[in-house]
N, C-alpha and C. Protein backbone atom coordinates (compact mmCIF):
# COMPACT_ATOMS: atom_id res chain seq x y z
N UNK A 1 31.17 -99.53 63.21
CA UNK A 1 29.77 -99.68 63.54
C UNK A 1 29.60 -99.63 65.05
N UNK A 2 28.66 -99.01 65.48
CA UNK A 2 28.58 -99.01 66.98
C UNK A 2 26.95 -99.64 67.53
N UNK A 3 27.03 -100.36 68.32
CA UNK A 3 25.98 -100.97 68.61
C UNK A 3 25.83 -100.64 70.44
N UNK A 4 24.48 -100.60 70.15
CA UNK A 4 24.20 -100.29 72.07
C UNK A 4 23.11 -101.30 72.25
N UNK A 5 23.37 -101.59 73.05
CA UNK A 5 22.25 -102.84 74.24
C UNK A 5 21.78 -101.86 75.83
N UNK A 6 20.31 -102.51 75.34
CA UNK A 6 19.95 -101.52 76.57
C UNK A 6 19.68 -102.89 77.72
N UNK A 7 19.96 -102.73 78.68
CA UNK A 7 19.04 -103.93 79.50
C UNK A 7 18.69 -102.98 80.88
N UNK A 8 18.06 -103.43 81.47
CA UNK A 8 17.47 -102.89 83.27
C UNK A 8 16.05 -102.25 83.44
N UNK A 9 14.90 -102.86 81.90
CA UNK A 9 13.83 -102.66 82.02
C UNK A 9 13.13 -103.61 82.65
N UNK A 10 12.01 -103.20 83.39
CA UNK A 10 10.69 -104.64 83.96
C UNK A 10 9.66 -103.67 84.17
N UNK A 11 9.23 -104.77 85.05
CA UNK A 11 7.81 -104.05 85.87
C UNK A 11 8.03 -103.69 87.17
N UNK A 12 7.31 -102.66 87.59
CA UNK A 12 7.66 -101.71 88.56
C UNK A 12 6.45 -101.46 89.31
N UNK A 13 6.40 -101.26 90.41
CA UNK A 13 5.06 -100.59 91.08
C UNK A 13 5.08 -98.99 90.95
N UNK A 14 4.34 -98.28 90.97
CA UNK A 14 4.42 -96.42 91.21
C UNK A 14 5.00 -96.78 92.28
N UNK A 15 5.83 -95.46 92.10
CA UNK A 15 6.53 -94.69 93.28
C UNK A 15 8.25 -95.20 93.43
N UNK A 16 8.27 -96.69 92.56
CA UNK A 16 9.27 -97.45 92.80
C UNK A 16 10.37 -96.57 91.47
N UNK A 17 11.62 -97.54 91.70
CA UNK A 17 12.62 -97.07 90.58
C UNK A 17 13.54 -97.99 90.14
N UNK A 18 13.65 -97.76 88.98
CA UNK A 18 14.68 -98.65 87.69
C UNK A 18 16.01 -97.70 87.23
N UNK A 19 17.20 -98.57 87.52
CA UNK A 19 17.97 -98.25 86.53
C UNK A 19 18.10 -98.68 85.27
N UNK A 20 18.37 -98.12 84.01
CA UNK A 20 18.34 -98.51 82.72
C UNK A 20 20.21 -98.51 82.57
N UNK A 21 20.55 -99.58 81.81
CA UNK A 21 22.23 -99.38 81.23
C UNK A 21 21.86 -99.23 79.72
N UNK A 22 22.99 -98.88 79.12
CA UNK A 22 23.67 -98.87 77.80
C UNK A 22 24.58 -98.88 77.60
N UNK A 23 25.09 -100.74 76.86
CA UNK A 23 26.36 -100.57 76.76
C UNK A 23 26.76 -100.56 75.60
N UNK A 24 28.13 -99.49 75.24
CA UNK A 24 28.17 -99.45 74.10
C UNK A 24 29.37 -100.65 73.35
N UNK A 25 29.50 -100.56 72.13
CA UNK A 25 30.61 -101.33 71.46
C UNK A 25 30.59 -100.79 70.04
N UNK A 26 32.31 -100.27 70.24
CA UNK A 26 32.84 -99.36 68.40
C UNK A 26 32.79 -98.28 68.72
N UNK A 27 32.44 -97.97 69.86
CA UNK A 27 32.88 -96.11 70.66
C UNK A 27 32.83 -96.04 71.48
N UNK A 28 33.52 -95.13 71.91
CA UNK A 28 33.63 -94.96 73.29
C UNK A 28 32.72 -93.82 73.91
N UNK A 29 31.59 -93.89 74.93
CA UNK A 29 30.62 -93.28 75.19
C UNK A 29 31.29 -91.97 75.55
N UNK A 30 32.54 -91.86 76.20
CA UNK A 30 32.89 -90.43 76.65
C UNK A 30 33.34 -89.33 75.29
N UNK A 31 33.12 -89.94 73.94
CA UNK A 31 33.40 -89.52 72.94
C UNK A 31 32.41 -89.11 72.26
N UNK A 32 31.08 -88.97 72.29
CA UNK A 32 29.79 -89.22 71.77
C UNK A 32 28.82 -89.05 72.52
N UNK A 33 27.72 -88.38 71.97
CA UNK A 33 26.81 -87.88 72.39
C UNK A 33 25.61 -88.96 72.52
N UNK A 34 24.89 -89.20 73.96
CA UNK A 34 24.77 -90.63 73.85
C UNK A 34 23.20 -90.26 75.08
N UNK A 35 22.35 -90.90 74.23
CA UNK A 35 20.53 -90.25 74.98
C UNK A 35 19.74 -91.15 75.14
N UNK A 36 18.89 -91.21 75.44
CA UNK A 36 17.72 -91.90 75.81
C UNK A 36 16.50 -91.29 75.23
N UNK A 37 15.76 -91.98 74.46
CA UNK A 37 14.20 -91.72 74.04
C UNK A 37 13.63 -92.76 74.53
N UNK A 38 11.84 -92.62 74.21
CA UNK A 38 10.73 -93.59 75.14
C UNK A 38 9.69 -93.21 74.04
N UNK A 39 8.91 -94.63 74.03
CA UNK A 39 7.88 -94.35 73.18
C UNK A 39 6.83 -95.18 73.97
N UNK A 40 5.96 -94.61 74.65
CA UNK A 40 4.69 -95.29 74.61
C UNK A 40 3.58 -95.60 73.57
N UNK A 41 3.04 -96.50 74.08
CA UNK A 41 2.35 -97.63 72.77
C UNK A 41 0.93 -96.25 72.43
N UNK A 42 0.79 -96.37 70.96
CA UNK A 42 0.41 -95.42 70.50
C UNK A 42 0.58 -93.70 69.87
N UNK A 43 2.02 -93.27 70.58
CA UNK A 43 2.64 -91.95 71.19
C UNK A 43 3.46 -91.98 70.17
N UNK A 44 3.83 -90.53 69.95
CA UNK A 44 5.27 -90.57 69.52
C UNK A 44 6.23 -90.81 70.46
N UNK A 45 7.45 -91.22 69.69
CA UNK A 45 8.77 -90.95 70.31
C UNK A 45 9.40 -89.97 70.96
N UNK A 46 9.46 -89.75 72.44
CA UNK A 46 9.52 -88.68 72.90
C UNK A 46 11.25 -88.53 73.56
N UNK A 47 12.10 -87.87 73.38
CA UNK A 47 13.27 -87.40 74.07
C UNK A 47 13.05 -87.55 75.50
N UNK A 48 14.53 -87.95 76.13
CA UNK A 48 14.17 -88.52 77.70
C UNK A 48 15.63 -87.51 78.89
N UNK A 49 16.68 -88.29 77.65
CA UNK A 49 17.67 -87.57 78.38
C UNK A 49 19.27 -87.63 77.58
N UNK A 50 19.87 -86.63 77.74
CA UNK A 50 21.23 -86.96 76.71
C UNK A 50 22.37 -86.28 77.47
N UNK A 51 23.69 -87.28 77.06
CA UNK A 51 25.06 -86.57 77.91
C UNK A 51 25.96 -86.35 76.88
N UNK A 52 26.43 -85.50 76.73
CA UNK A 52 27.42 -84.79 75.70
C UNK A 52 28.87 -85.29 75.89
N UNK A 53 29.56 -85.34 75.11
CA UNK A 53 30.91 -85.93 75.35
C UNK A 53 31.42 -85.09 76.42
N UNK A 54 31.03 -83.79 76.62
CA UNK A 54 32.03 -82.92 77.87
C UNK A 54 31.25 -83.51 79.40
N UNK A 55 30.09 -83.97 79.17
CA UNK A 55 29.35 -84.30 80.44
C UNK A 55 28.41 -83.66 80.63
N UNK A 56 28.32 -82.76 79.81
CA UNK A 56 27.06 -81.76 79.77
C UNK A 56 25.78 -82.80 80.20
N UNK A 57 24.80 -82.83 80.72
CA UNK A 57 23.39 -83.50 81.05
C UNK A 57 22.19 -82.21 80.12
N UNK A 58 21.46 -83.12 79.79
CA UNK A 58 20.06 -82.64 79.02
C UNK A 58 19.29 -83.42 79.61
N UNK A 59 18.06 -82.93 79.80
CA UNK A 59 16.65 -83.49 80.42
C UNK A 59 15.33 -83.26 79.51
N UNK A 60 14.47 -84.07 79.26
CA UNK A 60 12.92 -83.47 79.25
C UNK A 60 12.50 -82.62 80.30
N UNK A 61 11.99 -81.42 80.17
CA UNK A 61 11.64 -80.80 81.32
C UNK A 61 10.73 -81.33 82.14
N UNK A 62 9.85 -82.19 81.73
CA UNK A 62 8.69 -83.08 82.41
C UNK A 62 9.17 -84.02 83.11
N UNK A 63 10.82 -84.80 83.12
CA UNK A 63 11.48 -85.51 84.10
C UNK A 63 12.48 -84.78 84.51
N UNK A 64 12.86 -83.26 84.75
CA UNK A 64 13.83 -82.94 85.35
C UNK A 64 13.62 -83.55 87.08
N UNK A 65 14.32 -83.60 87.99
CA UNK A 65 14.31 -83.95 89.26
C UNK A 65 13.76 -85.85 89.57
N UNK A 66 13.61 -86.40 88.45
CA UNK A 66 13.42 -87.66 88.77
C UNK A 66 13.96 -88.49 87.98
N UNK A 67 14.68 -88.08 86.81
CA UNK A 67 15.82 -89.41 85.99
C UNK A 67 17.11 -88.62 86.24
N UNK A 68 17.73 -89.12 86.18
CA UNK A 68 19.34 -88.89 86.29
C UNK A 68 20.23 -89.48 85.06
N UNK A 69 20.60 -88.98 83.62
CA UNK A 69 21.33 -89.75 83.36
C UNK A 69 23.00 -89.69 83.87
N UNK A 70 23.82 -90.30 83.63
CA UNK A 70 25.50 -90.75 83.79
C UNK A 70 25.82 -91.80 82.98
N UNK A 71 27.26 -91.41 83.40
CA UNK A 71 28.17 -92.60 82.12
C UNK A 71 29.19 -93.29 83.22
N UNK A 72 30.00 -94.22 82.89
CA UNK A 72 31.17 -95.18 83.38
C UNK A 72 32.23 -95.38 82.28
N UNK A 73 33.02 -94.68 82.07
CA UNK A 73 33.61 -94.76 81.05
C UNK A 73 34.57 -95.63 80.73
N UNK A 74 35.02 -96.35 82.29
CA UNK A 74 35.82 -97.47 82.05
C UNK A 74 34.82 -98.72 81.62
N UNK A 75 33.31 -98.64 81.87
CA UNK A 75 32.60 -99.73 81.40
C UNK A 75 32.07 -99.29 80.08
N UNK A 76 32.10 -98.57 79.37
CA UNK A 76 31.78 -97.70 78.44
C UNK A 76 30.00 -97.92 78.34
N UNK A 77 29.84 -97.81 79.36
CA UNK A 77 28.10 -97.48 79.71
C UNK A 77 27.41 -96.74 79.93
N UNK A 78 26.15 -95.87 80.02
CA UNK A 78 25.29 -94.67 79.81
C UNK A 78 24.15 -95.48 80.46
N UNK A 79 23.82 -94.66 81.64
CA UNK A 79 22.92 -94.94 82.51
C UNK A 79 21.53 -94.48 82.67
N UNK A 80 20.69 -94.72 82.84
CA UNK A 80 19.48 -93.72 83.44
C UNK A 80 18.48 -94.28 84.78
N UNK A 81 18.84 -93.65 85.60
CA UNK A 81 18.34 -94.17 86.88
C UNK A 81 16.65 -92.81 86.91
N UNK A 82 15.71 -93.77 87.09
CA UNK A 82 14.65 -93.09 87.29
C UNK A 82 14.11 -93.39 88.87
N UNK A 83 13.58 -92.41 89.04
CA UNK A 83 12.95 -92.88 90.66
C UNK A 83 11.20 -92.26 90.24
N UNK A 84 10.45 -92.52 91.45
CA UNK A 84 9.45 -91.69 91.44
C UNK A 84 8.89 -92.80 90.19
N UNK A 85 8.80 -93.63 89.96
CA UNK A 85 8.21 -93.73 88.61
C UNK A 85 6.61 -93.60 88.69
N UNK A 86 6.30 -93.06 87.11
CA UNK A 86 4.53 -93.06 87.21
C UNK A 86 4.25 -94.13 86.34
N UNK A 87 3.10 -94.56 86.23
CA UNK A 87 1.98 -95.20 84.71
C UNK A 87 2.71 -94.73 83.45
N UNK A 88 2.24 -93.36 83.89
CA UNK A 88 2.98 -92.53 82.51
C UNK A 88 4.24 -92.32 82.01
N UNK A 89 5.33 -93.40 82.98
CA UNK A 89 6.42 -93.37 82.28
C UNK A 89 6.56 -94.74 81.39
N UNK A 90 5.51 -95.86 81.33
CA UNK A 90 5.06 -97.00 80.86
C UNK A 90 6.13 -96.55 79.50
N UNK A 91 7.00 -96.90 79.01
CA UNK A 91 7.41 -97.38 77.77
C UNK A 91 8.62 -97.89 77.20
N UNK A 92 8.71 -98.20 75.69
CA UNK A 92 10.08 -98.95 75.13
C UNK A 92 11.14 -97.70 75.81
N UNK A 93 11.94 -97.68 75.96
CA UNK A 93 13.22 -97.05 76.20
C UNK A 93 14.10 -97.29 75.38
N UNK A 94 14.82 -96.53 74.49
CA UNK A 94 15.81 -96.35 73.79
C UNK A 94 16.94 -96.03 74.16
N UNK A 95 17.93 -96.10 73.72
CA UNK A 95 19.43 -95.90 74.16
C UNK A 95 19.65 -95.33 72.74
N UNK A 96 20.26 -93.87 72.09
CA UNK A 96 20.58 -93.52 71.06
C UNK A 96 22.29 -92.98 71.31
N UNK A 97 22.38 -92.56 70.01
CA UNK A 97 24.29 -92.32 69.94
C UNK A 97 24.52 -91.29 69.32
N UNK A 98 25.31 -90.60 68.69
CA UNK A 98 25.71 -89.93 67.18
C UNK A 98 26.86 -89.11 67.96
N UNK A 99 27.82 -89.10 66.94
CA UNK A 99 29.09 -87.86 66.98
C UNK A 99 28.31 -86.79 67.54
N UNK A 100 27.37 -85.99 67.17
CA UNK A 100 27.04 -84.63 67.75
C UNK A 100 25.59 -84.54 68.14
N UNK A 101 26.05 -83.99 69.36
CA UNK A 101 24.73 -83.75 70.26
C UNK A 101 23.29 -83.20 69.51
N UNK A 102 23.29 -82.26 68.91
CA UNK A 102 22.17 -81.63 67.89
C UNK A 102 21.49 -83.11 67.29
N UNK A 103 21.93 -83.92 66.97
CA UNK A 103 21.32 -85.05 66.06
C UNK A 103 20.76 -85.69 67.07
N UNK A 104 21.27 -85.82 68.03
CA UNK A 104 20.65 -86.48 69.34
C UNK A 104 19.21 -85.72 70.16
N UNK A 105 19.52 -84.72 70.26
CA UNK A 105 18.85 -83.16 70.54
C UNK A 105 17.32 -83.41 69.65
N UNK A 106 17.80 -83.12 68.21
CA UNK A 106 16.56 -83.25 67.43
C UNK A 106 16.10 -84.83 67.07
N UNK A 107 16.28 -85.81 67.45
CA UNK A 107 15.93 -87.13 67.50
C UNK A 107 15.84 -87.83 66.43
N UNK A 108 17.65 -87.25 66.03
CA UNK A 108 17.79 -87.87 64.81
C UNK A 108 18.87 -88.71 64.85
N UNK A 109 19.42 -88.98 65.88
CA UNK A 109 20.68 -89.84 65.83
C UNK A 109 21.32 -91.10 65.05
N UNK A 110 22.17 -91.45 64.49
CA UNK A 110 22.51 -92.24 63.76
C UNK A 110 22.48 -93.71 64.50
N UNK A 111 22.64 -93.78 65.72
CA UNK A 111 22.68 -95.43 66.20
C UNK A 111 21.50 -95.60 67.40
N UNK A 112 20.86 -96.51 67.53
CA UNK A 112 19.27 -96.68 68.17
C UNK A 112 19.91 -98.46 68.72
N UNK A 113 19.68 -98.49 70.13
CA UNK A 113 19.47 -99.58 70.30
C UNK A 113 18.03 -100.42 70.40
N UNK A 114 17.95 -101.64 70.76
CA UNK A 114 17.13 -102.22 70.37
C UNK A 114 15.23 -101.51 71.28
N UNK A 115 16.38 -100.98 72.30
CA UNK A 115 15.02 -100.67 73.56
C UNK A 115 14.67 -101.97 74.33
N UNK A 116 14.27 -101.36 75.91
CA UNK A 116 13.93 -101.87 76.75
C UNK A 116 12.34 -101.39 77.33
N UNK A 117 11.66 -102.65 77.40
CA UNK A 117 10.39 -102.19 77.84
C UNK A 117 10.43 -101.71 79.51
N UNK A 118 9.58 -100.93 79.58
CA UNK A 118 9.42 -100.29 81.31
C UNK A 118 8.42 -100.44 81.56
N UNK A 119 7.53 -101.16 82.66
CA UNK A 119 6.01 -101.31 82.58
C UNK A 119 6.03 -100.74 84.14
N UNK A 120 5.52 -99.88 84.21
CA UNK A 120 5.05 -98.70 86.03
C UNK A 120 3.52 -99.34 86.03
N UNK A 121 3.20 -100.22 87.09
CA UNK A 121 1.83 -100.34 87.26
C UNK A 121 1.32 -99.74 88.53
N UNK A 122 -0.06 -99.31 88.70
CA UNK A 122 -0.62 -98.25 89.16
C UNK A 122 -1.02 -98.70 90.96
């Protein structure tokens, strides 16, 4: 069973920036395809960012140049450092998992952590 904990959400002013962690336990993140989704209140669940076991990086095209994800593999953690933040990045943050990237990709992944709220005020 693999479980992820997200922590490094709060409140933020615009313009400011948050790192998000995920740590995992029952895999090892450099083994697994391992992403981030966000849901603002009302919204669907929208894809944020995902790293492939080779290191490959995936982005939303709407945050390319302002989240960054990375991993630590001796901490077996999955990062997402945002800068620039807007209003509109206001939401739960997810930390997701699965053996293969595609499941992650189409936002279907088998392991979901609990999420971290992000509140960007204006």
């Amino acid at each position: 069973q693999v479980h992820l904990i997200e922590s490094g959400g709060g409140l933020v002013q615009a313009g400011g920036s948050l790192r998000l962690s995920c740590v995992a336990s029952g895999r090892a993140v450099s083994s697994a395809a391992v992403g981030w989704f966000r849901q603002a209140p009302g919204k669907e669940r929208d894809f944020v960012a995902a790293i492939r076991s080779s290191g490959r990086t995936y982005y939303a095209d709407s945050l390319k140049g302002r989240f960054t994800i990375s991993r630590d593999n001796a901490k077996n953690t999955v990062y997402l450092q945002m800068n620039s933040l807007k209003p509109d990045d206001t939401a739960v943050y997810y930390c997701v998992a699965d053996d293969a990237y595609t499941a992650v990709a189409t936002g279907a992944p088998r392991y979901w952590g609990q999420g971290t709220q992000v509140t960007v005020s204006s």
